[in-house]
N, C-alpha and C. Protein backbone atom coordinates (compact mmCIF):
# COMPACT_ATOMS: atom_id res chain seq x y z
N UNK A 1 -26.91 -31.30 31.54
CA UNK A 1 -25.49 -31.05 31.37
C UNK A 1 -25.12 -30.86 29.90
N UNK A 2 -25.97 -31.76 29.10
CA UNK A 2 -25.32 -31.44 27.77
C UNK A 2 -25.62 -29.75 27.08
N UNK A 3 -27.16 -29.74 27.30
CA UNK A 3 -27.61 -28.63 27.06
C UNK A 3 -26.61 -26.91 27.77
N UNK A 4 -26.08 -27.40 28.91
CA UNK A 4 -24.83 -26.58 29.36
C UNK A 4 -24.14 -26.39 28.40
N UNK A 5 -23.36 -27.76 28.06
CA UNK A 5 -21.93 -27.53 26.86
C UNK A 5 -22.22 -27.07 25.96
N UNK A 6 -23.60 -27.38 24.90
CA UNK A 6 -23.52 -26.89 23.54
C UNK A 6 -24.02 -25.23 23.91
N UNK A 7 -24.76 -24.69 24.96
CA UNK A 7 -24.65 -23.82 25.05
C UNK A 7 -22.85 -22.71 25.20
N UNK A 8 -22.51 -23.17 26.11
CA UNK A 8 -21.03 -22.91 25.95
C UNK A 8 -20.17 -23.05 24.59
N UNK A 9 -20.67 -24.31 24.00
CA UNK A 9 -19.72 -24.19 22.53
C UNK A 9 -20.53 -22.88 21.38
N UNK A 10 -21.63 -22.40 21.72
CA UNK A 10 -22.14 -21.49 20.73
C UNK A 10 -22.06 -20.37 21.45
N UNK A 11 -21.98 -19.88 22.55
CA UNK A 11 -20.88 -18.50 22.78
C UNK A 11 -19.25 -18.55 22.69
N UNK A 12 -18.75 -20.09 22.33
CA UNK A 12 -17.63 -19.83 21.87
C UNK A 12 -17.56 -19.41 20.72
N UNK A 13 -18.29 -20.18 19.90
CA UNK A 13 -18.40 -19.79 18.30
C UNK A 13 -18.89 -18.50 18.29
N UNK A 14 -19.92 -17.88 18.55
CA UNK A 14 -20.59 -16.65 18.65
C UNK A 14 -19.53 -15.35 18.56
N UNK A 15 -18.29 -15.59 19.72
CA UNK A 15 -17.36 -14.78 20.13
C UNK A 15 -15.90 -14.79 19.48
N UNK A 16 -15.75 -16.04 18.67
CA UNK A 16 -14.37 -16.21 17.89
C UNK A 16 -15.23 -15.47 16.25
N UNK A 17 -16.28 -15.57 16.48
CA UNK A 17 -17.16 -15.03 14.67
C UNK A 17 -16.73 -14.04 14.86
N UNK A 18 -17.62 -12.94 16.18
CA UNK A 18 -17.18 -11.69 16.43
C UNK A 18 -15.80 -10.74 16.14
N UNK A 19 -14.92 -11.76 16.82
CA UNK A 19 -13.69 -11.48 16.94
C UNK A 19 -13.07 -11.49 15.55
N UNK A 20 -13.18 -12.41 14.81
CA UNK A 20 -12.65 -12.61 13.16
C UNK A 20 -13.23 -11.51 12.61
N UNK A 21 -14.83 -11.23 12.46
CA UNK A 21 -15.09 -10.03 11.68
C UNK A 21 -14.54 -8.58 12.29
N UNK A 22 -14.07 -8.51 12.91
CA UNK A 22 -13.88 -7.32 13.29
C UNK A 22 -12.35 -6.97 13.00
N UNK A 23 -11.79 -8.16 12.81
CA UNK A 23 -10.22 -7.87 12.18
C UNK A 23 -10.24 -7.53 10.39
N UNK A 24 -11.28 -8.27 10.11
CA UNK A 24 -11.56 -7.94 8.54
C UNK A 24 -11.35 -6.67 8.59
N UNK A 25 -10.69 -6.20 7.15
CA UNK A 25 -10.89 -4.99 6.46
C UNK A 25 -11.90 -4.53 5.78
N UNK A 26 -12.53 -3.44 5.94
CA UNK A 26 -13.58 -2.68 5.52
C UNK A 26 -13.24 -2.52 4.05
N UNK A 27 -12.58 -1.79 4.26
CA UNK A 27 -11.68 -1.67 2.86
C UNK A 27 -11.14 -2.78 1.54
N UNK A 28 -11.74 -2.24 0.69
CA UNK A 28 -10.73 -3.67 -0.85
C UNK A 28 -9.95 -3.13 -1.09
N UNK A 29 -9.34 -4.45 -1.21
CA UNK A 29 -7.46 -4.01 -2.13
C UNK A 29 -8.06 -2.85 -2.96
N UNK A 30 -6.90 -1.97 -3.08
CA UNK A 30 -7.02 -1.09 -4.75
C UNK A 30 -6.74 -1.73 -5.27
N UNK A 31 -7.80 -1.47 -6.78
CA UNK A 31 -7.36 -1.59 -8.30
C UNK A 31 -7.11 -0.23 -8.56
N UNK A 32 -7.08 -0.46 -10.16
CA UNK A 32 -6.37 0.43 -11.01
C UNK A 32 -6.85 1.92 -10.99
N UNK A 33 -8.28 1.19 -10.68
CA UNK A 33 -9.12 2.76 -10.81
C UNK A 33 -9.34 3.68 -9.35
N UNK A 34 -8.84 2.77 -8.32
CA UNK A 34 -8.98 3.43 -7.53
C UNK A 34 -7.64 4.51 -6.91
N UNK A 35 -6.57 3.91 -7.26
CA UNK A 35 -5.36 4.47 -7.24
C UNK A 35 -5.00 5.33 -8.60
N UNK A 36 -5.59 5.44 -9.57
CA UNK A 36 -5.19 6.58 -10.67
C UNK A 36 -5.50 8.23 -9.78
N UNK A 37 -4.49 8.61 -10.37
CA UNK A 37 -4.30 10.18 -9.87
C UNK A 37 -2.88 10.06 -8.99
N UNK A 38 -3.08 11.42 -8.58
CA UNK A 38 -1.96 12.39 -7.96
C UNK A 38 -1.94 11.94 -6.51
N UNK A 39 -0.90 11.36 -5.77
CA UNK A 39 -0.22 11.40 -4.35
C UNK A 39 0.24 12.30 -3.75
N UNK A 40 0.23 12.46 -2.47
CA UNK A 40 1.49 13.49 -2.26
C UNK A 40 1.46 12.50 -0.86
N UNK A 41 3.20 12.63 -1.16
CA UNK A 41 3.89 11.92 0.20
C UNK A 41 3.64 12.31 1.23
N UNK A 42 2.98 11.86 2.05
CA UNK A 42 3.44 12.38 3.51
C UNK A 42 4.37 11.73 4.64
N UNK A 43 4.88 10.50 4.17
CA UNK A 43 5.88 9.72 5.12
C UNK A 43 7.15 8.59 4.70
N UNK A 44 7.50 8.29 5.05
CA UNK A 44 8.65 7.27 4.67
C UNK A 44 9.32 6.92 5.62
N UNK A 45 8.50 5.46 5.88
CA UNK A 45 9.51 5.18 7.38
C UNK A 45 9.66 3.32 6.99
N UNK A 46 10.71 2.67 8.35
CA UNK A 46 11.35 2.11 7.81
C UNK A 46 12.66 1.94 7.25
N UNK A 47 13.10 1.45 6.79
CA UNK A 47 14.62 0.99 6.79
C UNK A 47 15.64 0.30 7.69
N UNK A 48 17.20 0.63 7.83
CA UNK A 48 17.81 -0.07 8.80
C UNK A 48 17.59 0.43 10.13
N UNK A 49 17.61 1.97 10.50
CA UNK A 49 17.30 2.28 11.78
C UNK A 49 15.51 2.47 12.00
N UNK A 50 14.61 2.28 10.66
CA UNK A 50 13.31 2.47 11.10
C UNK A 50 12.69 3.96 10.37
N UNK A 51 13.44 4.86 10.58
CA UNK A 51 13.48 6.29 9.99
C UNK A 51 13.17 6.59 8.83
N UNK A 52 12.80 5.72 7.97
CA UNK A 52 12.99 5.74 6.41
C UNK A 52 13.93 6.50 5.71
N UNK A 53 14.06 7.17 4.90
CA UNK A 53 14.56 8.21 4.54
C UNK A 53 14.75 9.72 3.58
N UNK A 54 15.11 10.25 3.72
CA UNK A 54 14.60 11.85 3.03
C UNK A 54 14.51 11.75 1.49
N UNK A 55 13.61 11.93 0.82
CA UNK A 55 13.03 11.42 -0.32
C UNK A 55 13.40 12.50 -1.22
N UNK A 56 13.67 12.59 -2.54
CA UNK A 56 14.12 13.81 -3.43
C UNK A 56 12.94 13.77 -4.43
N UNK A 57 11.59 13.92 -4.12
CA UNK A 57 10.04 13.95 -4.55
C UNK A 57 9.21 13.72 -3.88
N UNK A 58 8.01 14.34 -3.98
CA UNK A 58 7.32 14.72 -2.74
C UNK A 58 5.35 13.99 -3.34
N UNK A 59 5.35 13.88 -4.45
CA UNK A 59 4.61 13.48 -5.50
C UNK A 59 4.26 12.54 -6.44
N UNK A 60 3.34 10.99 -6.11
CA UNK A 60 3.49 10.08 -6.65
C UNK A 60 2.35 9.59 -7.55
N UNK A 61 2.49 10.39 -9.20
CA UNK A 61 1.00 10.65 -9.88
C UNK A 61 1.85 9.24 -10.94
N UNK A 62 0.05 7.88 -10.89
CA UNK A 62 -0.45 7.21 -11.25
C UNK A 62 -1.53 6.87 -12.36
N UNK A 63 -0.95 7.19 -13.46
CA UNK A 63 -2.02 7.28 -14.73
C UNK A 63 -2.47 5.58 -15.27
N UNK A 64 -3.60 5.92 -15.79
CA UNK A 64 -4.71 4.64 -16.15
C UNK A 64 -3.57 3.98 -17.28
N UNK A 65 -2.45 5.10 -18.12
CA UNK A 65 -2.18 3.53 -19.26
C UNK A 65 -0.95 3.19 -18.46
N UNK A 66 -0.78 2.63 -16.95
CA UNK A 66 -0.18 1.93 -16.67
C UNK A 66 1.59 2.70 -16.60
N UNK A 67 1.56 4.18 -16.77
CA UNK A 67 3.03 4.32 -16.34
C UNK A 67 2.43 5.38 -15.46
N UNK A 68 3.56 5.92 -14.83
CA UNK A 68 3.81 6.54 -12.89
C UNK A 68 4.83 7.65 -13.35
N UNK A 69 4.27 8.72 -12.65
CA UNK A 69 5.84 10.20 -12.72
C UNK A 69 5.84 9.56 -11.02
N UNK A 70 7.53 10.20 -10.59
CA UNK A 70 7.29 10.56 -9.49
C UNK A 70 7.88 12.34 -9.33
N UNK A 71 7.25 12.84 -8.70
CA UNK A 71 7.18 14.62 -9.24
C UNK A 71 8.15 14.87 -7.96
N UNK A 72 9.01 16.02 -8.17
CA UNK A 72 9.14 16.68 -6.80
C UNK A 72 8.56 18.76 -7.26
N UNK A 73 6.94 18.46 -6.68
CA UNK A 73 6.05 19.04 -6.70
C UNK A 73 5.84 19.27 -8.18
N UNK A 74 6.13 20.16 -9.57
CA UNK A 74 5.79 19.96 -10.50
C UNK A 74 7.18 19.70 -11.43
N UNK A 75 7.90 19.08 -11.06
CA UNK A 75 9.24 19.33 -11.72
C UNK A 75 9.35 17.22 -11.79
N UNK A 76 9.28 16.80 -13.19
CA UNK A 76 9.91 15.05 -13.18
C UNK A 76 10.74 15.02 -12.36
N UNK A 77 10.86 14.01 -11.79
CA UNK A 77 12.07 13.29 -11.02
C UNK A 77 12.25 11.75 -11.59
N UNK A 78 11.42 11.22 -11.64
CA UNK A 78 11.15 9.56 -12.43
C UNK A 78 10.32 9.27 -12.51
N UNK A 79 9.82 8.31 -13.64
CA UNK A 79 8.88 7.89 -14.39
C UNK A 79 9.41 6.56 -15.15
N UNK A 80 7.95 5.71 -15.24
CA UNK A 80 8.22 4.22 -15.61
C UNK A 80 6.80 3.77 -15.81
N UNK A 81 6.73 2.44 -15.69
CA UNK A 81 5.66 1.88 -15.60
C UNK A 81 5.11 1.12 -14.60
N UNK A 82 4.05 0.57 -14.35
CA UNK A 82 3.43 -0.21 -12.98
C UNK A 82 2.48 -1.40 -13.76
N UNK A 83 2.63 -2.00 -12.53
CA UNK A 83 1.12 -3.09 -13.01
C UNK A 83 1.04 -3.52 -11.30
N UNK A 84 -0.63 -3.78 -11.70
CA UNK A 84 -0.83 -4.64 -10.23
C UNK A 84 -1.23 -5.88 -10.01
N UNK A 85 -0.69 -6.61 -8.88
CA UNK A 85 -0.94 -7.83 -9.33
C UNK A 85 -1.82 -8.40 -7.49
N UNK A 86 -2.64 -9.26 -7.64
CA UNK A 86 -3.44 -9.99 -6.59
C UNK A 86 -2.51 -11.22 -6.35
N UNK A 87 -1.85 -11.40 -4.99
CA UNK A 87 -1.55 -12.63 -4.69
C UNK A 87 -1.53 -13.26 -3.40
N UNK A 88 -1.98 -13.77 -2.90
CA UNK A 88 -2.69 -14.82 -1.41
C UNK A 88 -3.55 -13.45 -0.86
N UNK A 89 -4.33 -13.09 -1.72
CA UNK A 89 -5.63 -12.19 -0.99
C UNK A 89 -4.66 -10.48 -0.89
N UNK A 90 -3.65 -10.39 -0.92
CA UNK A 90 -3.27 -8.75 -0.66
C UNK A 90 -2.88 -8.15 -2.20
N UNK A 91 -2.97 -7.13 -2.67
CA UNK A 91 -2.27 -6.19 -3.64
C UNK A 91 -1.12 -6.04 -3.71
N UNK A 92 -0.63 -5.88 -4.89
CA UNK A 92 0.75 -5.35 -5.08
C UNK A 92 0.73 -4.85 -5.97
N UNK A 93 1.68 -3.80 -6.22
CA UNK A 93 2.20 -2.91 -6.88
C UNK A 93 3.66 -3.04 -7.55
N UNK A 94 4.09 -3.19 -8.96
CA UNK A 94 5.61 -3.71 -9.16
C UNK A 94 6.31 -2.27 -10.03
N UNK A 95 6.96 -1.42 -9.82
CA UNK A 95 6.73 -0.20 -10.41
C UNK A 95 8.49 -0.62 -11.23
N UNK A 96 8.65 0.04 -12.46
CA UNK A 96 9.64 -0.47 -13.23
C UNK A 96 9.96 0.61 -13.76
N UNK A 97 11.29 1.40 -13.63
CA UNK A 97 11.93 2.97 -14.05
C UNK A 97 11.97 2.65 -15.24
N UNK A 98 11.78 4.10 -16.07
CA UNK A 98 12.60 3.85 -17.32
C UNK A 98 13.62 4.26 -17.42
N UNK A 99 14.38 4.78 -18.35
CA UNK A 99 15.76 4.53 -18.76
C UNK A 99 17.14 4.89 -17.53
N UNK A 100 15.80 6.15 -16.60
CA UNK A 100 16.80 6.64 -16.08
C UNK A 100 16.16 6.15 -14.59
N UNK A 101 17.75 5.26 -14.09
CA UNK A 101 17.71 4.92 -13.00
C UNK A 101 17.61 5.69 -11.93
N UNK A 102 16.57 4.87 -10.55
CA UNK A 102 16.34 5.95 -9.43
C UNK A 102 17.65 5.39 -8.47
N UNK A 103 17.85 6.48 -7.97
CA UNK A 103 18.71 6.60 -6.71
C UNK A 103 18.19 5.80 -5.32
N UNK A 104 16.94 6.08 -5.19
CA UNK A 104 16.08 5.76 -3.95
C UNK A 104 15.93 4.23 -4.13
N UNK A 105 15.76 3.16 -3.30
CA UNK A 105 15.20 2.17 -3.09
C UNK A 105 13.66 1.90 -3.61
N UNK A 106 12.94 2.94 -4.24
CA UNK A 106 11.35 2.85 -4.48
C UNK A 106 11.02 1.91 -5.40
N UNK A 107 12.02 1.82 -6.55
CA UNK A 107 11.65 0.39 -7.67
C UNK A 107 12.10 -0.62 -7.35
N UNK A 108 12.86 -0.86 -6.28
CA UNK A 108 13.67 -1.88 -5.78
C UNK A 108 12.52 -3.31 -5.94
N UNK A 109 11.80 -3.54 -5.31
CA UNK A 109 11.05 -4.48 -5.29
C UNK A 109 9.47 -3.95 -5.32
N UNK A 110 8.63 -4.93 -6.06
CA UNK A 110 7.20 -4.60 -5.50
C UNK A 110 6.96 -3.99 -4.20
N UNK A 111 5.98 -4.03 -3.99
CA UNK A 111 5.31 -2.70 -2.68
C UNK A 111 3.69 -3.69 -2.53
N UNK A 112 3.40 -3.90 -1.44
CA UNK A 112 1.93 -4.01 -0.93
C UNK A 112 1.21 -3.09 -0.88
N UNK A 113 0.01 -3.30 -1.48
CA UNK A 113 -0.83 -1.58 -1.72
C UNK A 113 -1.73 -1.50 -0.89
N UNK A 114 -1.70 -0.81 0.21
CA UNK A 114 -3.40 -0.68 1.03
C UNK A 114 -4.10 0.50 0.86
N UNK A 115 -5.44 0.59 0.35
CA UNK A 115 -6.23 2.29 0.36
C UNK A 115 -7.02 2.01 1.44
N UNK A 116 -6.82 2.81 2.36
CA UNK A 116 -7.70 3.08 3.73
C UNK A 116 -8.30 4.62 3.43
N UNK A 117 -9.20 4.69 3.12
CA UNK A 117 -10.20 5.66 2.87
C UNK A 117 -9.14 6.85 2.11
N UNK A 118 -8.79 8.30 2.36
CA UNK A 118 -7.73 8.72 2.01
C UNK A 118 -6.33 9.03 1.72
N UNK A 119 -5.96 7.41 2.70
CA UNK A 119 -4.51 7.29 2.69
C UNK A 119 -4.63 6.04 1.74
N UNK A 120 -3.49 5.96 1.10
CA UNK A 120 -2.53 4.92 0.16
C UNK A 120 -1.24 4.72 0.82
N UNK A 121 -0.97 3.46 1.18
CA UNK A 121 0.13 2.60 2.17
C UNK A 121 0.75 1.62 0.91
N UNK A 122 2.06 2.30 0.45
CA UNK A 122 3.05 1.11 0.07
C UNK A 122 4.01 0.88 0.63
N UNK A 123 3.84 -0.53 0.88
CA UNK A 123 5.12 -1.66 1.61
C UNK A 123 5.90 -2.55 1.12
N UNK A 124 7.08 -2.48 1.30
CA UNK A 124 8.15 -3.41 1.15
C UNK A 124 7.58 -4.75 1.37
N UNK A 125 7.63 -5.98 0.80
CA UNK A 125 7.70 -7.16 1.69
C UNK A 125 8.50 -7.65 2.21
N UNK A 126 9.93 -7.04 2.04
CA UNK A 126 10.90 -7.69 2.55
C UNK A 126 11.90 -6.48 2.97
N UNK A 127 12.90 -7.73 3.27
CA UNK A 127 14.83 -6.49 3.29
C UNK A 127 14.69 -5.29 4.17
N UNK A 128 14.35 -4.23 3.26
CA UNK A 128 14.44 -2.69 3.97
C UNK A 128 12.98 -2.74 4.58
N UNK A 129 12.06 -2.91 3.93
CA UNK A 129 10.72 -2.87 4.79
C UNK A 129 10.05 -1.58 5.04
N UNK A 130 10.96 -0.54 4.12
CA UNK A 130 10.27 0.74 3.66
C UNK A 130 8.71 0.99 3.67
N UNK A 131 8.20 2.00 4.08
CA UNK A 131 6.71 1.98 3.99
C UNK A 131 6.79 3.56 3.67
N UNK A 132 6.05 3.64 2.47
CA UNK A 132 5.47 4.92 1.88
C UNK A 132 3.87 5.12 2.55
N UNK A 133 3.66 6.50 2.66
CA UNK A 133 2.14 6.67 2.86
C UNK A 133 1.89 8.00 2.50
N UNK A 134 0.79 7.79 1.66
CA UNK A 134 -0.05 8.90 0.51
C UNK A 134 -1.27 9.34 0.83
N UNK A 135 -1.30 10.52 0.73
CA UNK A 135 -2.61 10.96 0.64
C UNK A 135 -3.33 11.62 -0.63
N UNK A 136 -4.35 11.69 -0.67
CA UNK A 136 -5.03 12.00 -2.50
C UNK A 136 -4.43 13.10 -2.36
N UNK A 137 -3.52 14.15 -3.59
CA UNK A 137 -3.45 15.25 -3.68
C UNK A 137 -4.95 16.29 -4.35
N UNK A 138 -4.87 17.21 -3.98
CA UNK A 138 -5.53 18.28 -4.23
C UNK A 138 -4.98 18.83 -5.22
N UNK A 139 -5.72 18.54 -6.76
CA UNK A 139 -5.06 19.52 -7.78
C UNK A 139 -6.36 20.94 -8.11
């Protein structure tokens, strides 16, 4: 009988291991180097009805000394600076306009950064709950 149970407790364990690794992400947070370069938007959803909303730039290029254009295709729209920061295991992103204030909610608060192979996912943590999603542009 005992030899029953501990068998049973090591296909429990066996199957909760399973189950945990397979929720893991393949993927590491981005750093700096992996997110430098050119975005191009492809979504914005989220907000009060979910919908996100219609964005006036289409283009979210990320340079190594730490400041950000956001383009609508080759024309400025805003520009500032970024830093990223690691905190309870996820990425973030804190992006800070310069002089000239954005209209859009995008500097509003940090953003959660996920790179899933060619897409880049920034998220709100809170409030509006906005979610941007990028793909590498083609220059």
């Amino acid at each position: 009988m005992n030899m029953f149970k501990a068998s049973r407790f090591l296909a429990m364990v066996a199957i909760v291991a399973t189950f945990w690794a397979c929720d893991q992400k393949d993927d590491a947070s981005p750093d700096q180097n992996a997110v430098i370069g050119k975005w191009k938007l492809e979504d914005i959803s989220g907000g009060f009805i979910g919908s996100g909303y219609d964005a006036d730039w289409n283009y979210l290029e990320l340079k190594a000394d730490l400041t950000y254009r956001r383009l609508q295709n080759d024309t400025l729209r805003y520009q500032g600076t970024y830093a990223i920061q690691e905190r309870d295991g996820k990425t973030f992103i804190d992006f800070k306009s310069s002089a000239t204030p954005s209209n859009a909610p995008f500097e509003d608060q940090d953003k959660e950064a996920v790179l899933e192979k060619d897409k880049f996912i920034l998220s709100d943590p809170c409030c509006d709950l906005y979610q941007y999603e990028f793909s590498k542009a083609k220059n």
